[in-house]
PDB file of N, CA and C in Angstrom:
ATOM      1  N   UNK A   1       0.818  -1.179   0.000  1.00  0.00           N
ATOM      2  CA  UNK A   1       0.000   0.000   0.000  1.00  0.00           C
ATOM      3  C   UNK A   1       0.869   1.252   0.000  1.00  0.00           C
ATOM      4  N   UNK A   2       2.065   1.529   0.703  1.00  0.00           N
ATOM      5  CA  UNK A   2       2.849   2.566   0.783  1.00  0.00           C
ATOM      6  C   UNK A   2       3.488   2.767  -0.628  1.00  0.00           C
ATOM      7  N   UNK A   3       3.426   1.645  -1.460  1.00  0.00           N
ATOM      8  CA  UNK A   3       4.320   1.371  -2.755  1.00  0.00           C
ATOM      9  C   UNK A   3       3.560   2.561  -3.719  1.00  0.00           C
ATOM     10  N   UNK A   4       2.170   2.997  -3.204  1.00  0.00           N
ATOM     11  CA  UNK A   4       0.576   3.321  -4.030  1.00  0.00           C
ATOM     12  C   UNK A   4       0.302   2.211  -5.071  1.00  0.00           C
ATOM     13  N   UNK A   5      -0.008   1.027  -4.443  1.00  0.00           N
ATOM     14  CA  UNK A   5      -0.192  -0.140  -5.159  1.00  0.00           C
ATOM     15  C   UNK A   5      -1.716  -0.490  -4.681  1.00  0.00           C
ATOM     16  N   UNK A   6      -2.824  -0.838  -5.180  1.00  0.00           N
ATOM     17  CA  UNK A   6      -3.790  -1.602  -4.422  1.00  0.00           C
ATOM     18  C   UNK A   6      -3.648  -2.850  -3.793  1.00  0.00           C
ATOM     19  N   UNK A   7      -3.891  -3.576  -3.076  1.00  0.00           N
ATOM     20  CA  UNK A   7      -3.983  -4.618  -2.384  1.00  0.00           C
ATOM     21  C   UNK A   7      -4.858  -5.858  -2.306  1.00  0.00           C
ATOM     22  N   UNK A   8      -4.319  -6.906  -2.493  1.00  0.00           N
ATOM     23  CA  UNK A   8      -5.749  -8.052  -3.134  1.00  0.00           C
ATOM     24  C   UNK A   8      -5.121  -9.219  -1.207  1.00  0.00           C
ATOM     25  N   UNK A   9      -6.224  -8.589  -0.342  1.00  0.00           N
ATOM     26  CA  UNK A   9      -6.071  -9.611   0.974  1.00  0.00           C
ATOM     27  C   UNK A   9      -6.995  -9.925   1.216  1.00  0.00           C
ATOM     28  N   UNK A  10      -7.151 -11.384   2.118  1.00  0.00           N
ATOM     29  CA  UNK A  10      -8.021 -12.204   3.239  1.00  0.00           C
ATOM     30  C   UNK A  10      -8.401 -11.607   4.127  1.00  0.00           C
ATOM     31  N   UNK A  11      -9.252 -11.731   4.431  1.00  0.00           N
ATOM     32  CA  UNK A  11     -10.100 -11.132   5.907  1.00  0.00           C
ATOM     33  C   UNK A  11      -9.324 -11.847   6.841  1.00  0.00           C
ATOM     34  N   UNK A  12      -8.271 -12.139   7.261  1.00  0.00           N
ATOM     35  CA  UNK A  12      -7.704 -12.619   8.384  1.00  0.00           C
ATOM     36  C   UNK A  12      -7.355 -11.384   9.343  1.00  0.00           C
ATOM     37  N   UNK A  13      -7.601 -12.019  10.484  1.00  0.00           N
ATOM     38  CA  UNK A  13      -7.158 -11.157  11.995  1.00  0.00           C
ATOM     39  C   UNK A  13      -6.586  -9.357  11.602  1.00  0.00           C
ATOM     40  N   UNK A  14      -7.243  -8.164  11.592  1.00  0.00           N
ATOM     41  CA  UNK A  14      -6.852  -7.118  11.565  1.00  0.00           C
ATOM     42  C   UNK A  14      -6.504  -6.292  10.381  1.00  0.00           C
ATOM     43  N   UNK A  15      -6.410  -7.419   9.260  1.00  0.00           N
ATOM     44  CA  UNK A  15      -6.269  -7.053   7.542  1.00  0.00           C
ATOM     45  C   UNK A  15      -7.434  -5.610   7.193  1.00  0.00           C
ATOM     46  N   UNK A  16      -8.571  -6.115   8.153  1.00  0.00           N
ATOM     47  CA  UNK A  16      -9.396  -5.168   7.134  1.00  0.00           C
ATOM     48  C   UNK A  16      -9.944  -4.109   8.424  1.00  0.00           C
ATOM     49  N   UNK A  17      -9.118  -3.882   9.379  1.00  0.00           N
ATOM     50  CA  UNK A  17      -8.487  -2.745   9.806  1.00  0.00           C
ATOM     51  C   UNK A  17      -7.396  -1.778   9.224  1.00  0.00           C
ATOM     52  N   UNK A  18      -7.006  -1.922   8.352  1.00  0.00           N
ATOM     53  CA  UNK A  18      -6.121  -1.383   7.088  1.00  0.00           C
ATOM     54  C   UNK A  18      -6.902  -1.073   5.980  1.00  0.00           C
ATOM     55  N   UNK A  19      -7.392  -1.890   5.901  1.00  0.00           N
ATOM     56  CA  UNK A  19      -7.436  -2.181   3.889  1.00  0.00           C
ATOM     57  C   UNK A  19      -9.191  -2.095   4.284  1.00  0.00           C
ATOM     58  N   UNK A  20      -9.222  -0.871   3.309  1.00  0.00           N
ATOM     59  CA  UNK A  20     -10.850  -0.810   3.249  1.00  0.00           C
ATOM     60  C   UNK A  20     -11.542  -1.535   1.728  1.00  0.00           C
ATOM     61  N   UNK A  21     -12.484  -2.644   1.942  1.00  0.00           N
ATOM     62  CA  UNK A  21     -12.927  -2.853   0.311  1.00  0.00           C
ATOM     63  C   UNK A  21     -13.083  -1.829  -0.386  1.00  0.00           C
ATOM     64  N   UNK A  22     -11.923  -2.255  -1.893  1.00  0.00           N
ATOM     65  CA  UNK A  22     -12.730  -1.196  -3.116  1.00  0.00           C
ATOM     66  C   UNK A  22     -12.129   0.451  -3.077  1.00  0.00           C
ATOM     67  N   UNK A  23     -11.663   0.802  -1.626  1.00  0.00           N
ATOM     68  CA  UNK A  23     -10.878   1.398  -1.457  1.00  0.00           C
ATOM     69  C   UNK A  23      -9.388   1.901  -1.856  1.00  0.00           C
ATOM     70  N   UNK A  24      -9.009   0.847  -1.231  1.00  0.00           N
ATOM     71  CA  UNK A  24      -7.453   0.681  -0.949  1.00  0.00           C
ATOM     72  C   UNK A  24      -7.218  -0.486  -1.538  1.00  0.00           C
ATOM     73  N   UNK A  25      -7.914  -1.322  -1.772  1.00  0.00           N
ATOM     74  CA  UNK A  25      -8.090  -2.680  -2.808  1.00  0.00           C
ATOM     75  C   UNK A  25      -8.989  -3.300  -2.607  1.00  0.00           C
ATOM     76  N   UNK A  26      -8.418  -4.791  -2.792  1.00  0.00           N
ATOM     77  CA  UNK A  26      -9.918  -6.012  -2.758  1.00  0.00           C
ATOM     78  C   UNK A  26      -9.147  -7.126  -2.032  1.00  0.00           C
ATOM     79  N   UNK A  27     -10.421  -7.847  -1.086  1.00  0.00           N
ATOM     80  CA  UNK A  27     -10.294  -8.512  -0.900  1.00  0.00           C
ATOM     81  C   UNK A  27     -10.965 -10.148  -1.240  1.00  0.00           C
ATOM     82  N   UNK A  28     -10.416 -11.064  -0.759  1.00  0.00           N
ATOM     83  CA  UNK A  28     -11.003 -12.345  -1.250  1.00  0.00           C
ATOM     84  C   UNK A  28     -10.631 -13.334  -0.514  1.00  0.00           C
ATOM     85  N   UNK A  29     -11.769 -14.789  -0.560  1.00  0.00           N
ATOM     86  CA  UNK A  29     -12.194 -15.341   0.784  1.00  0.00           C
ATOM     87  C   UNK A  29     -10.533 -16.274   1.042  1.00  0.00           C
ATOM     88  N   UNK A  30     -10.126 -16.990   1.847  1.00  0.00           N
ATOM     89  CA  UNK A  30      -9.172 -17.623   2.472  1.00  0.00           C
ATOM     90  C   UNK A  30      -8.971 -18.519   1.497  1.00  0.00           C
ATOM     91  N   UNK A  31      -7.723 -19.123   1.289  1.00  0.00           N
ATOM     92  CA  UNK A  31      -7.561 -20.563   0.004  1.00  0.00           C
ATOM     93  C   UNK A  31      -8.724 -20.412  -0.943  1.00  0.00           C
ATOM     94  N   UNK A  32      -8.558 -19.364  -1.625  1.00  0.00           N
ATOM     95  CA  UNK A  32      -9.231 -19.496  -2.920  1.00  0.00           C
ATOM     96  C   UNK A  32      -8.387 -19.223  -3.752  1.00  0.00           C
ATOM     97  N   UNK A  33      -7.516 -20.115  -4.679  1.00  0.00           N
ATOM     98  CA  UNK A  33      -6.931 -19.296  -5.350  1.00  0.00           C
ATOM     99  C   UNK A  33      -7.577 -18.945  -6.743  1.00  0.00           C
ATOM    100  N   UNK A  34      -8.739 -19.406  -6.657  1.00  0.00           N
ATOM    101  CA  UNK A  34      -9.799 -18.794  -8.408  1.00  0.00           C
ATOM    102  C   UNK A  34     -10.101 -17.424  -7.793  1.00  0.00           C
ATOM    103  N   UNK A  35     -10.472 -17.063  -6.968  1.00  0.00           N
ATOM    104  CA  UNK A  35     -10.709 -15.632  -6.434  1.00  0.00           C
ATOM    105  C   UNK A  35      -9.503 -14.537  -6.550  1.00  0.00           C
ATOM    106  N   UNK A  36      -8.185 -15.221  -6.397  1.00  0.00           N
ATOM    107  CA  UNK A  36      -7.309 -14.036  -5.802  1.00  0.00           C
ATOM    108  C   UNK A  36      -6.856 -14.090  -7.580  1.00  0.00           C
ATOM    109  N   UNK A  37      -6.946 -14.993  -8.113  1.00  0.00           N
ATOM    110  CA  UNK A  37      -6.799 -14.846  -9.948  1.00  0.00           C
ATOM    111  C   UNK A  37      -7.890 -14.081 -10.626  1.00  0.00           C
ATOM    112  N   UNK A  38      -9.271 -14.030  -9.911  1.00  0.00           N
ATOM    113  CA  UNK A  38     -10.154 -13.010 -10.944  1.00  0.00           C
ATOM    114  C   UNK A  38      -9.781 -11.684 -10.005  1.00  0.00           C
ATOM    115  N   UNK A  39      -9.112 -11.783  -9.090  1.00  0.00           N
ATOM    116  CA  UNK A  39      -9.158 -10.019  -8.283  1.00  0.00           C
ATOM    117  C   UNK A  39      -7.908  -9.217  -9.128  1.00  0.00           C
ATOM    118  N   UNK A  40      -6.967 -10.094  -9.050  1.00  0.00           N
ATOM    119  CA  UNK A  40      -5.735 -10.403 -10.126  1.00  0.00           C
ATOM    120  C   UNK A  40      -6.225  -9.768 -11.885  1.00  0.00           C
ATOM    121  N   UNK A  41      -7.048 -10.214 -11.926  1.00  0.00           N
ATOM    122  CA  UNK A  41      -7.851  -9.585 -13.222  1.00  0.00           C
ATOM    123  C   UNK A  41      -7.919  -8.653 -13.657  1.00  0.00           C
ATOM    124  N   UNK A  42      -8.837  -8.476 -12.346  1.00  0.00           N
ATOM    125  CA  UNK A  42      -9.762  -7.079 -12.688  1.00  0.00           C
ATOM    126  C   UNK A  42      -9.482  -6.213 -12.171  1.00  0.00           C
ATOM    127  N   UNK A  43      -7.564  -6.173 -11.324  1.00  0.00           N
ATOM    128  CA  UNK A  43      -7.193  -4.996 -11.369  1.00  0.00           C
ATOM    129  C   UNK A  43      -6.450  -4.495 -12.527  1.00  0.00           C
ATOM    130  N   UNK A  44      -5.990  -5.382 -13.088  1.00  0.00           N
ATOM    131  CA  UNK A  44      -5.363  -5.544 -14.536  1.00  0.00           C
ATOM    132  C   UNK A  44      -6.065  -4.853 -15.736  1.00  0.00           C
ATOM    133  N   UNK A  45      -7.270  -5.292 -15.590  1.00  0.00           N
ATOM    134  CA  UNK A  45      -8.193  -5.024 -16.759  1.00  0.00           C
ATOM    135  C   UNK A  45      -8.935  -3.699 -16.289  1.00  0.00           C
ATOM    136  N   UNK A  46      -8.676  -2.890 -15.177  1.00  0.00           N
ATOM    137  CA  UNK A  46      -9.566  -1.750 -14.513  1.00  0.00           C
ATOM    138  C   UNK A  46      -8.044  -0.548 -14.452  1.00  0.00           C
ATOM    139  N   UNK A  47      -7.162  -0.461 -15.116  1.00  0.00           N
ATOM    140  CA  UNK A  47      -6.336   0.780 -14.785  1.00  0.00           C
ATOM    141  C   UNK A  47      -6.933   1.961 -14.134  1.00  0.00           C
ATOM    142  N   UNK A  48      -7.618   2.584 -14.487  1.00  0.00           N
ATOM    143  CA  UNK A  48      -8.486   3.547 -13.569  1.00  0.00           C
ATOM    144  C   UNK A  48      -8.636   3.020 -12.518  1.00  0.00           C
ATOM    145  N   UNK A  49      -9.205   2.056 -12.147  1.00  0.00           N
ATOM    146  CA  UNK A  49      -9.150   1.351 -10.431  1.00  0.00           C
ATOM    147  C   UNK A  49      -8.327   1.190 -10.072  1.00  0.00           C
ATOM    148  N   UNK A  50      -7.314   0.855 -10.079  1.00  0.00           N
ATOM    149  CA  UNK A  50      -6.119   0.502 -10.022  1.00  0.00           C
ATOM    150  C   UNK A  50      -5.089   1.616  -9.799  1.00  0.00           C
ATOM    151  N   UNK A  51      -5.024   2.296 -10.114  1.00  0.00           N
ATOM    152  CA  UNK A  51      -4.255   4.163  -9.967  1.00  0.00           C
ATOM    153  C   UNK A  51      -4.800   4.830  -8.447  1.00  0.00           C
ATOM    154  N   UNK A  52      -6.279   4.548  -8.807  1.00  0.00           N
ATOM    155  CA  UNK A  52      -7.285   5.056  -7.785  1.00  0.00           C
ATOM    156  C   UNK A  52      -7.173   4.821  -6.511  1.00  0.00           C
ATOM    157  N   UNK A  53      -7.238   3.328  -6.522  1.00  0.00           N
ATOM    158  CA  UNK A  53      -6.875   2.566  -5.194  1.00  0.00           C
ATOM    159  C   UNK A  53      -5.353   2.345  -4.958  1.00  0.00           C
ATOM    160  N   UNK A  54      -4.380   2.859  -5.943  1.00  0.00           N
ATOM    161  CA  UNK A  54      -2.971   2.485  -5.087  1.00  0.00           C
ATOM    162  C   UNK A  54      -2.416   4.191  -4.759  1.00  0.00           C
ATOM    163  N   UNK A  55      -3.487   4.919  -5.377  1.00  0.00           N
ATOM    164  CA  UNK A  55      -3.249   6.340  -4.594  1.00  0.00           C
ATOM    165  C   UNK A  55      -3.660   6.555  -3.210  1.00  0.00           C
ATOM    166  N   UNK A  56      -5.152   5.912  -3.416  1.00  0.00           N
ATOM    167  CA  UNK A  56      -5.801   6.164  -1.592  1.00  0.00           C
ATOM    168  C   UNK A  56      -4.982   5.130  -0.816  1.00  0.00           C
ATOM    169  N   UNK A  57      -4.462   4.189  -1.210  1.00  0.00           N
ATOM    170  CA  UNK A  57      -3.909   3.316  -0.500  1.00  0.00           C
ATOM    171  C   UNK A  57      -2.619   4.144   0.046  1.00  0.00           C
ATOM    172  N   UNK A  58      -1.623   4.315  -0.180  1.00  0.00           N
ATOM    173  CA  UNK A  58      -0.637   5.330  -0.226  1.00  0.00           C
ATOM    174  C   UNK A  58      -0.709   6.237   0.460  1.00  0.00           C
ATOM    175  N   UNK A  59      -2.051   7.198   0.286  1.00  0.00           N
ATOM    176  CA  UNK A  59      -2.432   8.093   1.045  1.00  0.00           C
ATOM    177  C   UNK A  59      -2.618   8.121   2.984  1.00  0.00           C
ATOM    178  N   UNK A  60      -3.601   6.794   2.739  1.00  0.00           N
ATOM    179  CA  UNK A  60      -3.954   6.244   4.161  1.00  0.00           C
ATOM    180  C   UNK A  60      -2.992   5.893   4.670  1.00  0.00           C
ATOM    181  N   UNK A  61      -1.738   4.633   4.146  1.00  0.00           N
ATOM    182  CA  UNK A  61      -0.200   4.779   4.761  1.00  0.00           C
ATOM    183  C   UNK A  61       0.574   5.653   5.314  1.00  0.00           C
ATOM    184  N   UNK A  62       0.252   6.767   4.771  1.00  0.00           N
ATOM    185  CA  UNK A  62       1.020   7.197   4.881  1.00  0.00           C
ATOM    186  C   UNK A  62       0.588   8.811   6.063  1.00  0.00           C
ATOM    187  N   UNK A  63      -0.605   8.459   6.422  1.00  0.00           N
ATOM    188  CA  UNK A  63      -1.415   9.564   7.609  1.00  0.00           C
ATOM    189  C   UNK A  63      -1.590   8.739   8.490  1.00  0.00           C
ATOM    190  N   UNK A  64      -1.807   7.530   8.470  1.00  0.00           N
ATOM    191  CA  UNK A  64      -2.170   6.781   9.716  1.00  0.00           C
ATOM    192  C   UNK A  64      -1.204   6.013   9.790  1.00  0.00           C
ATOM    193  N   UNK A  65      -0.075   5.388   9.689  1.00  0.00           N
ATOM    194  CA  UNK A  65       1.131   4.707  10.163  1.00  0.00           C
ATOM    195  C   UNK A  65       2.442   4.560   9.816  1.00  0.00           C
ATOM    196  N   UNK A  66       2.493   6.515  10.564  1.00  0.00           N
ATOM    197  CA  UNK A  66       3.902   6.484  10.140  1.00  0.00           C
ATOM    198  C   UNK A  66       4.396   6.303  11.370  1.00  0.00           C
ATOM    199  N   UNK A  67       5.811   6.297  11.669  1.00  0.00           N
ATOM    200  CA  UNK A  67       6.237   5.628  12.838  1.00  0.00           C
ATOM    201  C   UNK A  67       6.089   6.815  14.331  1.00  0.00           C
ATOM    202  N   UNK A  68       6.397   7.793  14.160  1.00  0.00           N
ATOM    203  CA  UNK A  68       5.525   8.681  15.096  1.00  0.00           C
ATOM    204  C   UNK A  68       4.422   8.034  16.074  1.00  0.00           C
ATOM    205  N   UNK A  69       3.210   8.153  14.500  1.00  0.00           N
ATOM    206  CA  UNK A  69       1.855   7.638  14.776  1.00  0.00           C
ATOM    207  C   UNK A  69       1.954   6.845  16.052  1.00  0.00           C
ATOM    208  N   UNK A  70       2.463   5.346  15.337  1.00  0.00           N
ATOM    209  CA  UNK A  70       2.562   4.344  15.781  1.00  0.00           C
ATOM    210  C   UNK A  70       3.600   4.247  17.297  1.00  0.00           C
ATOM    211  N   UNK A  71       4.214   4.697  17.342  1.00  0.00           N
ATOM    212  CA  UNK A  71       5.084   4.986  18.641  1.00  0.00           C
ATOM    213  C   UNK A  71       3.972   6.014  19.805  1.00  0.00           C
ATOM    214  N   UNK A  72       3.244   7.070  19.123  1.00  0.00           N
ATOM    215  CA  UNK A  72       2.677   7.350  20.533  1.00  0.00           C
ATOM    216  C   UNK A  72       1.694   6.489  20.723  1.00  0.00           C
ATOM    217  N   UNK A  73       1.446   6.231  19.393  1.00  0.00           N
ATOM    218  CA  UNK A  73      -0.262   5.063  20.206  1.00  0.00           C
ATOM    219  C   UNK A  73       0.454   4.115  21.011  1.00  0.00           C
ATOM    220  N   UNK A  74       1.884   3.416  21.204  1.00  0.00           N
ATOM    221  CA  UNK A  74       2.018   2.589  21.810  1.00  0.00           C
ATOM    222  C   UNK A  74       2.344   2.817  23.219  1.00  0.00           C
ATOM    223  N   UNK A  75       2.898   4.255  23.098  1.00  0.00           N
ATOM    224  CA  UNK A  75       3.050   4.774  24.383  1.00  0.00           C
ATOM    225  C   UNK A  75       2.071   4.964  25.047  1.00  0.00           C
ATOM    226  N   UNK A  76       0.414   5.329  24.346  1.00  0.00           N
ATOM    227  CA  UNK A  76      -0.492   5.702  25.168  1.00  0.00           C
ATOM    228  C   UNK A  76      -1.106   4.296  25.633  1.00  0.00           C
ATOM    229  N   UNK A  77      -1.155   3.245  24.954  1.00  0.00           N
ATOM    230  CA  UNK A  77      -1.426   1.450  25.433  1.00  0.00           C
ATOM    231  C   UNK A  77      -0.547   1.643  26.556  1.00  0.00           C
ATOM    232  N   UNK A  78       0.651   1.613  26.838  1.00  0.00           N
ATOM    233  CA  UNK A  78       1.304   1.006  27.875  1.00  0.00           C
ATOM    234  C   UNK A  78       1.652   2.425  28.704  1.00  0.00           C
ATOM    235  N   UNK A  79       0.556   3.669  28.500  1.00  0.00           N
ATOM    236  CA  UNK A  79       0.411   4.631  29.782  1.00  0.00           C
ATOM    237  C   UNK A  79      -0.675   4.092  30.319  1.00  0.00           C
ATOM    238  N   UNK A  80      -1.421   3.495  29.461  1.00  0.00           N
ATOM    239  CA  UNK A  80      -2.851   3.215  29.841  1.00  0.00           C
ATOM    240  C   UNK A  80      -2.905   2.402  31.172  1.00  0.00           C
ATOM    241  N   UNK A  81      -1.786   0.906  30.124  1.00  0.00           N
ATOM    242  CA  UNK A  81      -2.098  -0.254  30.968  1.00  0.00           C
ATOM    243  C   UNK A  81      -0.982   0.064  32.356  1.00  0.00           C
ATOM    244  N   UNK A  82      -0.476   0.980  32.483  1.00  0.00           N
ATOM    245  CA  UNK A  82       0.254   1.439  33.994  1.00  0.00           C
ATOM    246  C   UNK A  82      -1.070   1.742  34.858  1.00  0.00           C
ATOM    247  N   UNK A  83      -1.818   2.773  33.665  1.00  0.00           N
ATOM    248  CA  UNK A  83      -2.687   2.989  35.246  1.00  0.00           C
ATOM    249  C   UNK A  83      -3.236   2.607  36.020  1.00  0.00           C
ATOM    250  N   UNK A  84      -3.916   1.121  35.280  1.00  0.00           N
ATOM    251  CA  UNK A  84      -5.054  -0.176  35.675  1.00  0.00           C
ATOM    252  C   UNK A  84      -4.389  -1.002  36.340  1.00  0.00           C
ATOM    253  N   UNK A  85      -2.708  -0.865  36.362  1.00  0.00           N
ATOM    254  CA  UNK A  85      -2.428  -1.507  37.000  1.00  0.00           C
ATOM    255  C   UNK A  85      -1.856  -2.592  36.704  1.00  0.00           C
ATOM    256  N   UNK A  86      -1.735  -3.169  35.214  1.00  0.00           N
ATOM    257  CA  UNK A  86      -2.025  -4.583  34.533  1.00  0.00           C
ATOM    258  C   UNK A  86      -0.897  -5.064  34.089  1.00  0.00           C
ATOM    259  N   UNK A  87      -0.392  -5.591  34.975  1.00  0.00           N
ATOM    260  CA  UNK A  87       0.906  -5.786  34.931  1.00  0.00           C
ATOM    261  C   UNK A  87       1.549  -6.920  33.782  1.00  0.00           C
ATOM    262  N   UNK A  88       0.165  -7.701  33.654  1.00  0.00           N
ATOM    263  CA  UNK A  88       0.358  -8.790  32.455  1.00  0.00           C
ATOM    264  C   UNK A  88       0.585  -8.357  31.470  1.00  0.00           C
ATOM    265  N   UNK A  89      -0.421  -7.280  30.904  1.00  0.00           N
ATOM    266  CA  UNK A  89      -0.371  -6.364  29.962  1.00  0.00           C
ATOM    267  C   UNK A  89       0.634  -5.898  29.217  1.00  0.00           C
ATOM    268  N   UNK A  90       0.926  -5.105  30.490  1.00  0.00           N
ATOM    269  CA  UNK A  90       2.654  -4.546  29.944  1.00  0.00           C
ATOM    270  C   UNK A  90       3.345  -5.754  29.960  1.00  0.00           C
ATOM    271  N   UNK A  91       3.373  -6.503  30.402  1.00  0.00           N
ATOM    272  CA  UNK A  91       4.760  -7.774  30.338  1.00  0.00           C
ATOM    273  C   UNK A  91       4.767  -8.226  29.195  1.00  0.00           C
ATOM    274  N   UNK A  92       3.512  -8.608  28.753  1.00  0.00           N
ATOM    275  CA  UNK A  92       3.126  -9.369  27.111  1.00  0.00           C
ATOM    276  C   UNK A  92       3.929  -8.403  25.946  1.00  0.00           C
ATOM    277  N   UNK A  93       3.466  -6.733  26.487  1.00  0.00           N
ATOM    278  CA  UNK A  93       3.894  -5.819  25.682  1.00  0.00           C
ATOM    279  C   UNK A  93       5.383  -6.086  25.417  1.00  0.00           C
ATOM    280  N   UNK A  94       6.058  -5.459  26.536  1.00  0.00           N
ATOM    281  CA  UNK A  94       7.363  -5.818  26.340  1.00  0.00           C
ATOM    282  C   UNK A  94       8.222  -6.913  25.852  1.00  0.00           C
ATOM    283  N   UNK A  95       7.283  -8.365  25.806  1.00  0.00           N
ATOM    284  CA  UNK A  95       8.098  -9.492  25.220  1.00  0.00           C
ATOM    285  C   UNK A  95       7.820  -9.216  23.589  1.00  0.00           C
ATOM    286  N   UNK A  96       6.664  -8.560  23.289  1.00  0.00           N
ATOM    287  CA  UNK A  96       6.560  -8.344  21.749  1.00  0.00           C
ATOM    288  C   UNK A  96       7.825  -7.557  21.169  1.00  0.00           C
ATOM    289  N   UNK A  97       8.004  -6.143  22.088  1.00  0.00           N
ATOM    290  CA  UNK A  97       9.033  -5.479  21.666  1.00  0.00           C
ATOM    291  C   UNK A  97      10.572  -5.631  21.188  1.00  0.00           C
ATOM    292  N   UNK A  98      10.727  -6.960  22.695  1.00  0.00           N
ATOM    293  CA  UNK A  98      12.028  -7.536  22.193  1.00  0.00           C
ATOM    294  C   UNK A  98      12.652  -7.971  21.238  1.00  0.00           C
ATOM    295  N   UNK A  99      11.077  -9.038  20.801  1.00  0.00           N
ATOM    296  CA  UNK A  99      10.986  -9.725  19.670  1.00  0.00           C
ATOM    297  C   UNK A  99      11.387  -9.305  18.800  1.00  0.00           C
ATOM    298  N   UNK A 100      11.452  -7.801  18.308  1.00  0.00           N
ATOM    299  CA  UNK A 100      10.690  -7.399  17.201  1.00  0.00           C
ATOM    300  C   UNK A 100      12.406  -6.840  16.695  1.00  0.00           C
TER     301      UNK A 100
END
């Protein structure tokens, strides 16, 4: 999406917290691969769609997760989870970070 490319994804876990249908691209159902070949298509065969959606795509990348963004929202999760107290919370947090 940052590439200004449209996007052909699965509804799996948080995907379409990003990626709005038709938007920013298309999506299509899990192990299909006849689906992700006609989405494959008809971005091919739709240039106007295709420009359209790898501009808004691009666009949205690039206002909602740039690393800023993403660094205070994480700071405000783990101001949050100080206040409640939640000590699991933050612990989980921090093993992600290491990870990463």
């Amino acid at each position: 999406m940052s590439a200004g490319l449209p996007s052909i994804a699965t509804k799996v876990e948080g995907v379409d917290e990003v990626l709005v249908e038709g938007e920013h691209g298309l999506f299509v159902p899990v192990e299909n691969p006849e689906a992700l070949a006609q989405a494959i298509l008809q971005l091919l065969r739709d240039p106007e769609a295709r420009i359209r959606m790898g501009a808004a795509a691009r666009m949205h990348i690039s206002k909602n997760y740039t690393v800023d963004r993403m660094c205070s929202q994480y700071l405000e999760l783990m101001q949050n989870c100080l206040k409640e107290n939640n000590m699991q919370v933050l612990h989980a947090l921090r093993k992600v970070c290491e990870n990463r």
